[in-house]
N, C-alpha and C. Protein backbone atom coordinates (compact mmCIF):
# COMPACT_ATOMS: atom_id res chain seq x y z
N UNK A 1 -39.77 116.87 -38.10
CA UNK A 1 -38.58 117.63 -38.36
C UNK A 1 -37.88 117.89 -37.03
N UNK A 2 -36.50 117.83 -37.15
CA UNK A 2 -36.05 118.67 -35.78
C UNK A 2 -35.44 119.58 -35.47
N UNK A 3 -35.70 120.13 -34.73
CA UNK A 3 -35.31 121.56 -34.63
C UNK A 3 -34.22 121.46 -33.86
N UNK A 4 -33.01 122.41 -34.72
CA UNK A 4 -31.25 122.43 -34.25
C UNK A 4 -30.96 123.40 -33.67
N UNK A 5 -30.31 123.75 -32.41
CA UNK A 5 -29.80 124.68 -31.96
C UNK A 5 -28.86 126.00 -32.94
N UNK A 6 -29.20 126.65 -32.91
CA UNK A 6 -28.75 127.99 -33.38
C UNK A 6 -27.41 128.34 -32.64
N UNK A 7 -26.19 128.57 -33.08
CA UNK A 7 -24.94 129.37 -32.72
C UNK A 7 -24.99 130.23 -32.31
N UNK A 8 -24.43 130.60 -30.73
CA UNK A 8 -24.32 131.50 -30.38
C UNK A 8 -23.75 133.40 -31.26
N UNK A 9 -24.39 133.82 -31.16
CA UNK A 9 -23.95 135.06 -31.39
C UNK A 9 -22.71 136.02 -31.07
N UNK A 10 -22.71 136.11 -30.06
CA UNK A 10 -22.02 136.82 -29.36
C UNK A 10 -20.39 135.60 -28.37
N UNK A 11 -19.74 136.02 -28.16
CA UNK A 11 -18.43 135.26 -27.61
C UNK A 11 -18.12 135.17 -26.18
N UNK A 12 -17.63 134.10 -25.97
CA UNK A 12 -17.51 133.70 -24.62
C UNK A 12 -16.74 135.35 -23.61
N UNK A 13 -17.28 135.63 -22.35
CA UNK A 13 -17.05 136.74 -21.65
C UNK A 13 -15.76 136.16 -21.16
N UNK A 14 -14.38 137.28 -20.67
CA UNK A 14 -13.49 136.23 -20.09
C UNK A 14 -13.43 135.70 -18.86
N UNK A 15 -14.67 136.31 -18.25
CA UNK A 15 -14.75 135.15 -16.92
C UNK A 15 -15.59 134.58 -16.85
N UNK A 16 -16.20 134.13 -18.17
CA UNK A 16 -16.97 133.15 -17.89
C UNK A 16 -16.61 131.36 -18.09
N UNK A 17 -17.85 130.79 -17.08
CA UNK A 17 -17.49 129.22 -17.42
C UNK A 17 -16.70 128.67 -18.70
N UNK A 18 -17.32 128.87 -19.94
CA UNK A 18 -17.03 128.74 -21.20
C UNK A 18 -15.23 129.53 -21.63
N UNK A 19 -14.92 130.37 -21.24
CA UNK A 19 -13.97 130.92 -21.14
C UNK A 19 -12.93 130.23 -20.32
N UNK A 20 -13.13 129.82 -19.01
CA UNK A 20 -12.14 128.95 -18.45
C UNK A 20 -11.97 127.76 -18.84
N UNK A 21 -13.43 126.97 -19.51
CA UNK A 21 -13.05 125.85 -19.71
C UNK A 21 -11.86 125.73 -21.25
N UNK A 22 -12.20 126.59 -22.02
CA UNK A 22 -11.18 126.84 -23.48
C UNK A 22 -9.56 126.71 -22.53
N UNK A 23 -9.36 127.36 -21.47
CA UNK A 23 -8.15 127.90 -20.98
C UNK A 23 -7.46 126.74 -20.98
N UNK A 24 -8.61 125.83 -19.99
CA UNK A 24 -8.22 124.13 -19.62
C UNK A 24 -7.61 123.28 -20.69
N UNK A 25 -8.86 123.16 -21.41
CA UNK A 25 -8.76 122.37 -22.41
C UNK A 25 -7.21 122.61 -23.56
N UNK A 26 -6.95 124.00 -23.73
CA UNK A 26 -5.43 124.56 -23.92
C UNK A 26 -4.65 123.95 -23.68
N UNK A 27 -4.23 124.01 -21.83
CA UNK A 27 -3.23 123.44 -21.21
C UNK A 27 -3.46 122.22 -20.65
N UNK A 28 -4.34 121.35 -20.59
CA UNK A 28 -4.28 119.52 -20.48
C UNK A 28 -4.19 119.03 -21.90
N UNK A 29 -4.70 119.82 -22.90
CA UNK A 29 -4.95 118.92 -24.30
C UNK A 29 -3.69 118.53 -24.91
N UNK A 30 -3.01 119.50 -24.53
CA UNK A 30 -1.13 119.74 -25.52
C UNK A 30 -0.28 119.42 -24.53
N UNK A 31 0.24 118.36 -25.13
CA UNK A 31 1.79 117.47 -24.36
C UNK A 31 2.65 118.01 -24.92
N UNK A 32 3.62 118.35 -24.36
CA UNK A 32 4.88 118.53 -25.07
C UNK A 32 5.44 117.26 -25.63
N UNK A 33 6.88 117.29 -26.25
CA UNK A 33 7.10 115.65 -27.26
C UNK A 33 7.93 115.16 -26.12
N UNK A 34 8.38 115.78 -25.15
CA UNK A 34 9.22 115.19 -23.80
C UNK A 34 8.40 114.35 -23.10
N UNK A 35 7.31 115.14 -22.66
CA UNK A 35 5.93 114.34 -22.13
C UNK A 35 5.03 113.24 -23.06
N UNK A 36 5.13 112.99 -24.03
CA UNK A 36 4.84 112.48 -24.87
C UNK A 36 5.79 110.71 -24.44
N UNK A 37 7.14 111.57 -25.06
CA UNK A 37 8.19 110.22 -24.96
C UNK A 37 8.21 109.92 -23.40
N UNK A 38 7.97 110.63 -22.41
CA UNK A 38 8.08 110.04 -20.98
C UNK A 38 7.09 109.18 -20.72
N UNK A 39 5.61 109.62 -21.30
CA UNK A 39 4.21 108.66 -21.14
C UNK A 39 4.28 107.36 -21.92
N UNK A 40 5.33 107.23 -23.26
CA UNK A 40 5.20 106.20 -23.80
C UNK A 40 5.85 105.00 -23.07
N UNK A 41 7.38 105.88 -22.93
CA UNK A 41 8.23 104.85 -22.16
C UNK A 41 7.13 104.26 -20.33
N UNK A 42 6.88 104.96 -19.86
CA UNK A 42 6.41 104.49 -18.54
C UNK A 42 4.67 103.50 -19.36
N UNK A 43 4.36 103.85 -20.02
CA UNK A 43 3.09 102.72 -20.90
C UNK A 43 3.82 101.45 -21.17
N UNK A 44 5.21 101.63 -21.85
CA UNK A 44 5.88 100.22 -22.40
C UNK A 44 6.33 99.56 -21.27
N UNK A 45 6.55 100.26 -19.67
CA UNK A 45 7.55 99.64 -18.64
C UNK A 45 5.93 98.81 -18.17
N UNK A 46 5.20 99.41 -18.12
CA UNK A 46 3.99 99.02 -16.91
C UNK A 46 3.57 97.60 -17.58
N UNK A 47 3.35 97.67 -19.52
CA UNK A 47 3.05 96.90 -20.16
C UNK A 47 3.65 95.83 -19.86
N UNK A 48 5.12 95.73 -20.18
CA UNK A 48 6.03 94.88 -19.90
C UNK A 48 6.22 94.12 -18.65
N UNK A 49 6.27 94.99 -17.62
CA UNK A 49 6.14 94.17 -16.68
C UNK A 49 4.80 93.75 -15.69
N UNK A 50 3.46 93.55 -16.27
CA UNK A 50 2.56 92.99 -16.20
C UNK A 50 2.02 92.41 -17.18
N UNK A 51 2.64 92.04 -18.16
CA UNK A 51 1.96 91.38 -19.09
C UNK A 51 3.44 89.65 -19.26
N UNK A 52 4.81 90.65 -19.37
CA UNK A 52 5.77 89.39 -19.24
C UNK A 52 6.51 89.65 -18.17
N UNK A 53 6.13 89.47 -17.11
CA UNK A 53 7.15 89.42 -16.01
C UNK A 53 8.29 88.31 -16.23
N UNK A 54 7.97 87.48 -16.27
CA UNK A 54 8.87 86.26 -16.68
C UNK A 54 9.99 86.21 -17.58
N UNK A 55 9.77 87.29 -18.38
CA UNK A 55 10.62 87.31 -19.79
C UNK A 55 11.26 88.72 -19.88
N UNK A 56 10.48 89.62 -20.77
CA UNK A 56 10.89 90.86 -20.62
C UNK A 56 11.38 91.56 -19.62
N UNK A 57 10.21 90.86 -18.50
CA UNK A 57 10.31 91.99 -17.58
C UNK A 57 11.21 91.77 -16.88
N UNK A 58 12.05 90.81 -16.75
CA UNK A 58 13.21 90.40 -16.18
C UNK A 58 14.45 90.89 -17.34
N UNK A 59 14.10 91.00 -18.05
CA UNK A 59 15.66 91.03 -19.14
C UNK A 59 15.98 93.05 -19.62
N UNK A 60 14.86 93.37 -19.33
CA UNK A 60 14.63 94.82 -20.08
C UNK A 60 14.40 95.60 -18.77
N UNK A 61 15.16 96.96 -18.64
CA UNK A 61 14.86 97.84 -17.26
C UNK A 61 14.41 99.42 -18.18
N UNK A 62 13.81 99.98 -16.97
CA UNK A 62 13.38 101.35 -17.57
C UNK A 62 14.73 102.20 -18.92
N UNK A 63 16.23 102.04 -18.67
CA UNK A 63 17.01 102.88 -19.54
C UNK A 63 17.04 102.00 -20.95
N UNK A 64 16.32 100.92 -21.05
CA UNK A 64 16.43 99.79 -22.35
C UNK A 64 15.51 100.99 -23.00
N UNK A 65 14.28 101.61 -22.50
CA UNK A 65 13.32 101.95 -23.67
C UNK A 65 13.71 103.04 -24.50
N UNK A 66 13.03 103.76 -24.90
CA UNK A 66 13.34 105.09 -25.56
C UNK A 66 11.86 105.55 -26.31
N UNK A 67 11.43 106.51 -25.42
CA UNK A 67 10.07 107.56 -26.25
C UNK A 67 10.13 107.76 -27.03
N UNK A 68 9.09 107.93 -28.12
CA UNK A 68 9.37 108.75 -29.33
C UNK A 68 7.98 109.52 -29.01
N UNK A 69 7.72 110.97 -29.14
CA UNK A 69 6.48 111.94 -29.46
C UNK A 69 5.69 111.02 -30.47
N UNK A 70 4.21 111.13 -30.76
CA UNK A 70 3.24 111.09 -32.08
C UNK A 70 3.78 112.50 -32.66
N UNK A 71 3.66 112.01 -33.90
CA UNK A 71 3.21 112.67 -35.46
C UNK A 71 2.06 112.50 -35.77
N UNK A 72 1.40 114.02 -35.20
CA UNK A 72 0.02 113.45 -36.01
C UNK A 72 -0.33 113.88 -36.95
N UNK A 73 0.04 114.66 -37.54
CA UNK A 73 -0.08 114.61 -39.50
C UNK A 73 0.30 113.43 -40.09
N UNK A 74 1.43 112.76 -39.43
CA UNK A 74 1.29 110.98 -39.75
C UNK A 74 0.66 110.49 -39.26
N UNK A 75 -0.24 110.78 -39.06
CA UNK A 75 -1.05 109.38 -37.85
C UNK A 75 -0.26 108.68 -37.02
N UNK A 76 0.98 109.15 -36.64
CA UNK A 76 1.92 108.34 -35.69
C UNK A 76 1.33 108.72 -33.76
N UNK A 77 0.98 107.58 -33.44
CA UNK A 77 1.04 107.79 -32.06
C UNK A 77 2.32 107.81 -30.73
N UNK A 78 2.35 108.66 -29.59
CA UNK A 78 3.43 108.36 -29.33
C UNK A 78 4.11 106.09 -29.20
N UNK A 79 5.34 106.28 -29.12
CA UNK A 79 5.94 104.78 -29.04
C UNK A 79 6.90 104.55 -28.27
N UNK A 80 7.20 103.49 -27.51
CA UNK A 80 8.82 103.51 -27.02
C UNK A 80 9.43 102.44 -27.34
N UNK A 81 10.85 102.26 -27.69
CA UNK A 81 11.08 100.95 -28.81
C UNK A 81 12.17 100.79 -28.12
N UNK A 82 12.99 99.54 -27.61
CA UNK A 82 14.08 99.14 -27.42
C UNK A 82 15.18 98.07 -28.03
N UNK A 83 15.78 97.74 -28.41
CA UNK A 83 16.98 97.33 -29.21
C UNK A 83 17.21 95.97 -27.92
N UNK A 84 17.22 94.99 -28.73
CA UNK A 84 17.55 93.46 -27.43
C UNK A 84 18.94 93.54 -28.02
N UNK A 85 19.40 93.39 -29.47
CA UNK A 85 20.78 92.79 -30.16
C UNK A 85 20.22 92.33 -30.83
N UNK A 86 21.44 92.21 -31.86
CA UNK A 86 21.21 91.41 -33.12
C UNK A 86 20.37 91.58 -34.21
N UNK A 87 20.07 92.84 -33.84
CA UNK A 87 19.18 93.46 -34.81
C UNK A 87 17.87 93.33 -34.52
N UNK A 88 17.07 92.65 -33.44
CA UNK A 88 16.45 92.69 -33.19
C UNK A 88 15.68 93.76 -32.11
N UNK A 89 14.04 94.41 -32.43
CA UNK A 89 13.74 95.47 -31.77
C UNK A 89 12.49 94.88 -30.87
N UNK A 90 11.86 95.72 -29.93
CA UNK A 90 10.57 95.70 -29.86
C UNK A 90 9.75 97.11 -29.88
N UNK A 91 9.16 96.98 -30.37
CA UNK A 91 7.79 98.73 -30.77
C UNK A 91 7.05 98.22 -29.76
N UNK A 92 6.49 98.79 -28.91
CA UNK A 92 5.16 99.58 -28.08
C UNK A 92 4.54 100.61 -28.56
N UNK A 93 3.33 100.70 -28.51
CA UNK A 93 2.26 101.67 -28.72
C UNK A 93 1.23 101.35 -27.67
N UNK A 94 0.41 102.50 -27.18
CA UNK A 94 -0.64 101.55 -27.33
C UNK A 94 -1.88 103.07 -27.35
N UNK A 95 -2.97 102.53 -27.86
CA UNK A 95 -3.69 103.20 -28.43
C UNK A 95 -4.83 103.94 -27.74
N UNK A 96 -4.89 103.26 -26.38
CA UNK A 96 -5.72 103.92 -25.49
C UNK A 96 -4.91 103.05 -24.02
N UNK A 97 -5.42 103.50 -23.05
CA UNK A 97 -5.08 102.68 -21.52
C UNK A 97 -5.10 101.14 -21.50
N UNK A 98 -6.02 100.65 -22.66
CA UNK A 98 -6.71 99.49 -22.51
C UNK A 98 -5.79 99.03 -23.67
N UNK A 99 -5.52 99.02 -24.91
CA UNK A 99 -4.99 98.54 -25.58
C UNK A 99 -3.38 98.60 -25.88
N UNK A 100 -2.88 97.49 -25.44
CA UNK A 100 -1.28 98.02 -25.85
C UNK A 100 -0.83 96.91 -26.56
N UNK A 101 -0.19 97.71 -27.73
CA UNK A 101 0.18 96.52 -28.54
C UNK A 101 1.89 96.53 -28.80
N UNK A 102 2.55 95.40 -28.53
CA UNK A 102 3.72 95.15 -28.46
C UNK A 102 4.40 94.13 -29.95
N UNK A 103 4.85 94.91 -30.26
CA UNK A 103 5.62 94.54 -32.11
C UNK A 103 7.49 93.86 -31.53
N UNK A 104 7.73 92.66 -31.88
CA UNK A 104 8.49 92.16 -32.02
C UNK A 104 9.27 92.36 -33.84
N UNK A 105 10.40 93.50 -33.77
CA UNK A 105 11.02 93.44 -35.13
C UNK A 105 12.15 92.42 -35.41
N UNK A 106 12.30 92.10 -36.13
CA UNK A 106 13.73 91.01 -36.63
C UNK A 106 14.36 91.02 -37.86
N UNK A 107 15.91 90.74 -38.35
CA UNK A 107 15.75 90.83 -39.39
C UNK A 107 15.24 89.51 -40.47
N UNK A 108 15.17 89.24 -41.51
CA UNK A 108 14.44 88.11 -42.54
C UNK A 108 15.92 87.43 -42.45
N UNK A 109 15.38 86.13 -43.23
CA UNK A 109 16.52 85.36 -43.27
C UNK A 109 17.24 85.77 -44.77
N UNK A 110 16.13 86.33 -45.24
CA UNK A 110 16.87 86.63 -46.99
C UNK A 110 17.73 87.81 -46.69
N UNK A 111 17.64 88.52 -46.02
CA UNK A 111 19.06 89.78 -45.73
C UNK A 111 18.73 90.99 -45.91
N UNK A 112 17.33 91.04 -46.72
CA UNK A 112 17.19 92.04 -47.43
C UNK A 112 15.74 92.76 -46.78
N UNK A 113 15.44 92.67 -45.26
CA UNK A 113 14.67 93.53 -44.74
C UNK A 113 14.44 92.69 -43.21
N UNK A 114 13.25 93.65 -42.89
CA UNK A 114 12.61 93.27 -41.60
C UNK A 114 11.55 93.12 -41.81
N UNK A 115 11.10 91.13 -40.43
CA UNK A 115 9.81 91.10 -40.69
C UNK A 115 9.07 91.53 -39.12
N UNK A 116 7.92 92.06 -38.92
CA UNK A 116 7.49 92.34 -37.62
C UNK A 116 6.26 91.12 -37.23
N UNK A 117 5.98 90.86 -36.02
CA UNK A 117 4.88 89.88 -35.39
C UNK A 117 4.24 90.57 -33.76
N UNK A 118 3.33 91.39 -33.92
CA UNK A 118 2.85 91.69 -32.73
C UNK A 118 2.55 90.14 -31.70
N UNK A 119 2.92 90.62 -30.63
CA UNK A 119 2.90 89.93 -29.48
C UNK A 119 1.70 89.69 -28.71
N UNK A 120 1.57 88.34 -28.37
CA UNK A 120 0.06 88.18 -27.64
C UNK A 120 0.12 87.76 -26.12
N UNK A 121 0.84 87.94 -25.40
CA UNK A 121 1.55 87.63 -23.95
C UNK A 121 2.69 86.72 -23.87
N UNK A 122 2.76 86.54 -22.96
CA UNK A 122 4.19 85.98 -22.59
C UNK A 122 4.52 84.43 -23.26
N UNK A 123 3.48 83.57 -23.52
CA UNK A 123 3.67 82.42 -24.06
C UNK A 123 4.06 82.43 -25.89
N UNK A 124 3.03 83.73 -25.94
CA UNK A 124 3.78 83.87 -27.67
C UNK A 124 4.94 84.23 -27.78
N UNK A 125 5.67 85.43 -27.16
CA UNK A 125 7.06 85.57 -26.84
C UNK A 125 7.65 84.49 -27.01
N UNK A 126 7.56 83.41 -26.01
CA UNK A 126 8.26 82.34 -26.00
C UNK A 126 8.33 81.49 -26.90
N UNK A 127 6.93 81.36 -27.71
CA UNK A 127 7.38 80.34 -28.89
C UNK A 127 7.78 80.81 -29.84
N UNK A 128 7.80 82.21 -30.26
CA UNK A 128 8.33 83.03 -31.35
C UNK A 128 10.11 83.10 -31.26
N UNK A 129 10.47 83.22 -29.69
CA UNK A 129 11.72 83.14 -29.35
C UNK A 129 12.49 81.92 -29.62
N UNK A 130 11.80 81.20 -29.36
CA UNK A 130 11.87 79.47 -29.72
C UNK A 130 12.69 79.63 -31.50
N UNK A 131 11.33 79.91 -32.14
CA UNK A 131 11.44 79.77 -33.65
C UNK A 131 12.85 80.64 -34.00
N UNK A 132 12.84 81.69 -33.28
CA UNK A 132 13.96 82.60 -33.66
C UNK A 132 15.61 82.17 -33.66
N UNK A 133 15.42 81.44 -32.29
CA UNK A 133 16.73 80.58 -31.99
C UNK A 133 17.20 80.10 -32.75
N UNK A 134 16.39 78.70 -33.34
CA UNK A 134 16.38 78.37 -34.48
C UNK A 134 17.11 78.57 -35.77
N UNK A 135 16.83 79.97 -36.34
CA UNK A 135 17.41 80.70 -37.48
C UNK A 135 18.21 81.79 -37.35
N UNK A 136 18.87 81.94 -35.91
CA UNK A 136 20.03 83.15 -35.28
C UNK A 136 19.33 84.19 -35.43
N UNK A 137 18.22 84.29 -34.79
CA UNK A 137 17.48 85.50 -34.26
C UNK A 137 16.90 85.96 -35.96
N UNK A 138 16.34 85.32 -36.65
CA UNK A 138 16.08 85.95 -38.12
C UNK A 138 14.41 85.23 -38.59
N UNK A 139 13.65 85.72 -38.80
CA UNK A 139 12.62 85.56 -39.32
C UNK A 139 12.67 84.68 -40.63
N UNK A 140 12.24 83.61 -40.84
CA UNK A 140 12.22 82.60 -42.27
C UNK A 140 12.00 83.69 -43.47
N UNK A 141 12.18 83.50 -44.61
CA UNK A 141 11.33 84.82 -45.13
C UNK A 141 10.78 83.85 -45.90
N UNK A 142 9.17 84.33 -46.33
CA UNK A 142 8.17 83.31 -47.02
C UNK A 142 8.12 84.33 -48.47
N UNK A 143 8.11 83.70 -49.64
CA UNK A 143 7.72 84.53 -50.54
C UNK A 143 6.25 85.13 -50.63
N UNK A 144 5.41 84.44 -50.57
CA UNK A 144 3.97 84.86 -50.27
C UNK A 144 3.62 86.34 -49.01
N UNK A 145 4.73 86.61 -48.32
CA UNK A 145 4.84 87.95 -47.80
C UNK A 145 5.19 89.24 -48.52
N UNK A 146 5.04 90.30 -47.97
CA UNK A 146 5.80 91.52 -48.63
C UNK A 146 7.09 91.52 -49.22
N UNK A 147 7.22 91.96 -49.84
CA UNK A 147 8.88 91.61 -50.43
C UNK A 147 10.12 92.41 -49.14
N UNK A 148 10.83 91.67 -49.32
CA UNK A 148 11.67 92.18 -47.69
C UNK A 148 12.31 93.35 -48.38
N UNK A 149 13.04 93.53 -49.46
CA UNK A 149 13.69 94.18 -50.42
C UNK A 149 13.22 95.37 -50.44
N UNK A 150 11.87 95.36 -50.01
CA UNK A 150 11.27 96.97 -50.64
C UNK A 150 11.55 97.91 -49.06
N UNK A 151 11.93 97.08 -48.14
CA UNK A 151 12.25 97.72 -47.42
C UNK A 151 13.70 97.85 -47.02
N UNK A 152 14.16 99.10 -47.47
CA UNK A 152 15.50 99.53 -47.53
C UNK A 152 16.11 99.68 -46.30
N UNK A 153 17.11 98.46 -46.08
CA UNK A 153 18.18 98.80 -44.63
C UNK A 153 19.04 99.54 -45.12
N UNK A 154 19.94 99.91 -43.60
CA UNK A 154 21.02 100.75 -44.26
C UNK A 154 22.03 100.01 -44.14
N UNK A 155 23.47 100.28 -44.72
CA UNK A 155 24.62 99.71 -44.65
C UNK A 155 25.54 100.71 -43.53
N UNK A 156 26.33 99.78 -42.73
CA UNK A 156 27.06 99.47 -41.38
C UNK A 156 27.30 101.02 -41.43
N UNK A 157 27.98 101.55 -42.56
CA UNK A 157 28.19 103.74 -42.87
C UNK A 157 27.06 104.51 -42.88
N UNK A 158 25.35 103.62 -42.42
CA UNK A 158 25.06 104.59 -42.49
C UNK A 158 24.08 105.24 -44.19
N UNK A 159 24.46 104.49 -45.42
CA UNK A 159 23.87 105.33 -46.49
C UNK A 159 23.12 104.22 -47.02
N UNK A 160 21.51 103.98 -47.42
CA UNK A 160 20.66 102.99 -47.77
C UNK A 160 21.43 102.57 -48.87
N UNK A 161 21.01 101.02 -48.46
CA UNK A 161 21.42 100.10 -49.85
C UNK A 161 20.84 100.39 -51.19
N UNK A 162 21.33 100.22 -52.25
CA UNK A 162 20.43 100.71 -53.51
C UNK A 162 20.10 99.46 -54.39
């Protein structure tokens, strides 16, 4: 059998160890959503320009990005997303120091949504860019995908298509 530690009784003193460390943990644990969107954007610049120097990192400068805070009652982590044209986006996240994952958005060729393709370095960029050329910056749309339709754009005013 093993024997489990028992809960303290009594509550942390306020000068004690246990007491300062709560204080800490307070004020490093909680970002504000400014600090949030500042850490994402400087994650997407560092990403970008060590992962595509060649491409991105030549075409996109720090005022292209834009932070967004996490939602975490959505499970949203912070992101910073920038707009190339043409309707085309890119999403950054990344999920720890080590993982950053970079989402290429576009719109479908059927009209009626967006398809996304995370990015695997600079050579996928390029052949995805390739394909894109191709069809004026628009994703083929395959029926065997999600239906593009269910995802509602808006019209040029502003109020979702119905």
């Amino acid at each position: 059998m093993t024997d489990t530690l028992s809960p303290p009784t009594t509550g942390a003193g306020a000068d004690s160890p246990l007491a300062l460390l709560f204080d800490i943990a307070l004020e490093i644990g909680v970002q504000s959503d400014d600090e949030q969107s500042d850490d994402a954007e400087t994650a997407a610049l560092d990403h970008v320009w060590s992962t595509y120097p060649d491409t991105l990192g030549k075409a996109l400068d720090a005022d292209d990005w834009n932070g967004r805070p996490g939602l975490p009652g959505a499970g949203l982590e912070p992101c910073a997303v920038a707009y190339l044209d043409g309707g085309l986006w890119l999403h950054h996240s990344s999920h720890d120091q080590e993982q950053n994952v970079l989402t290429l958005i576009a719109p479908c060729t059927c009209g009626n949504g967006y398809i996304d393709t995370a990015l695997d370095g600079e050579r996928d960029l390029l052949q995805v860019l390739t394909e894109l050329r191709a069809t004026g910056g628009r994703f083929p749309h395959h029926d065997e995908r999600p239906d593009c339709d269910s995802q509602p754009r808006l019209r040029p005013w502003g109020e979702p298509r119905s």
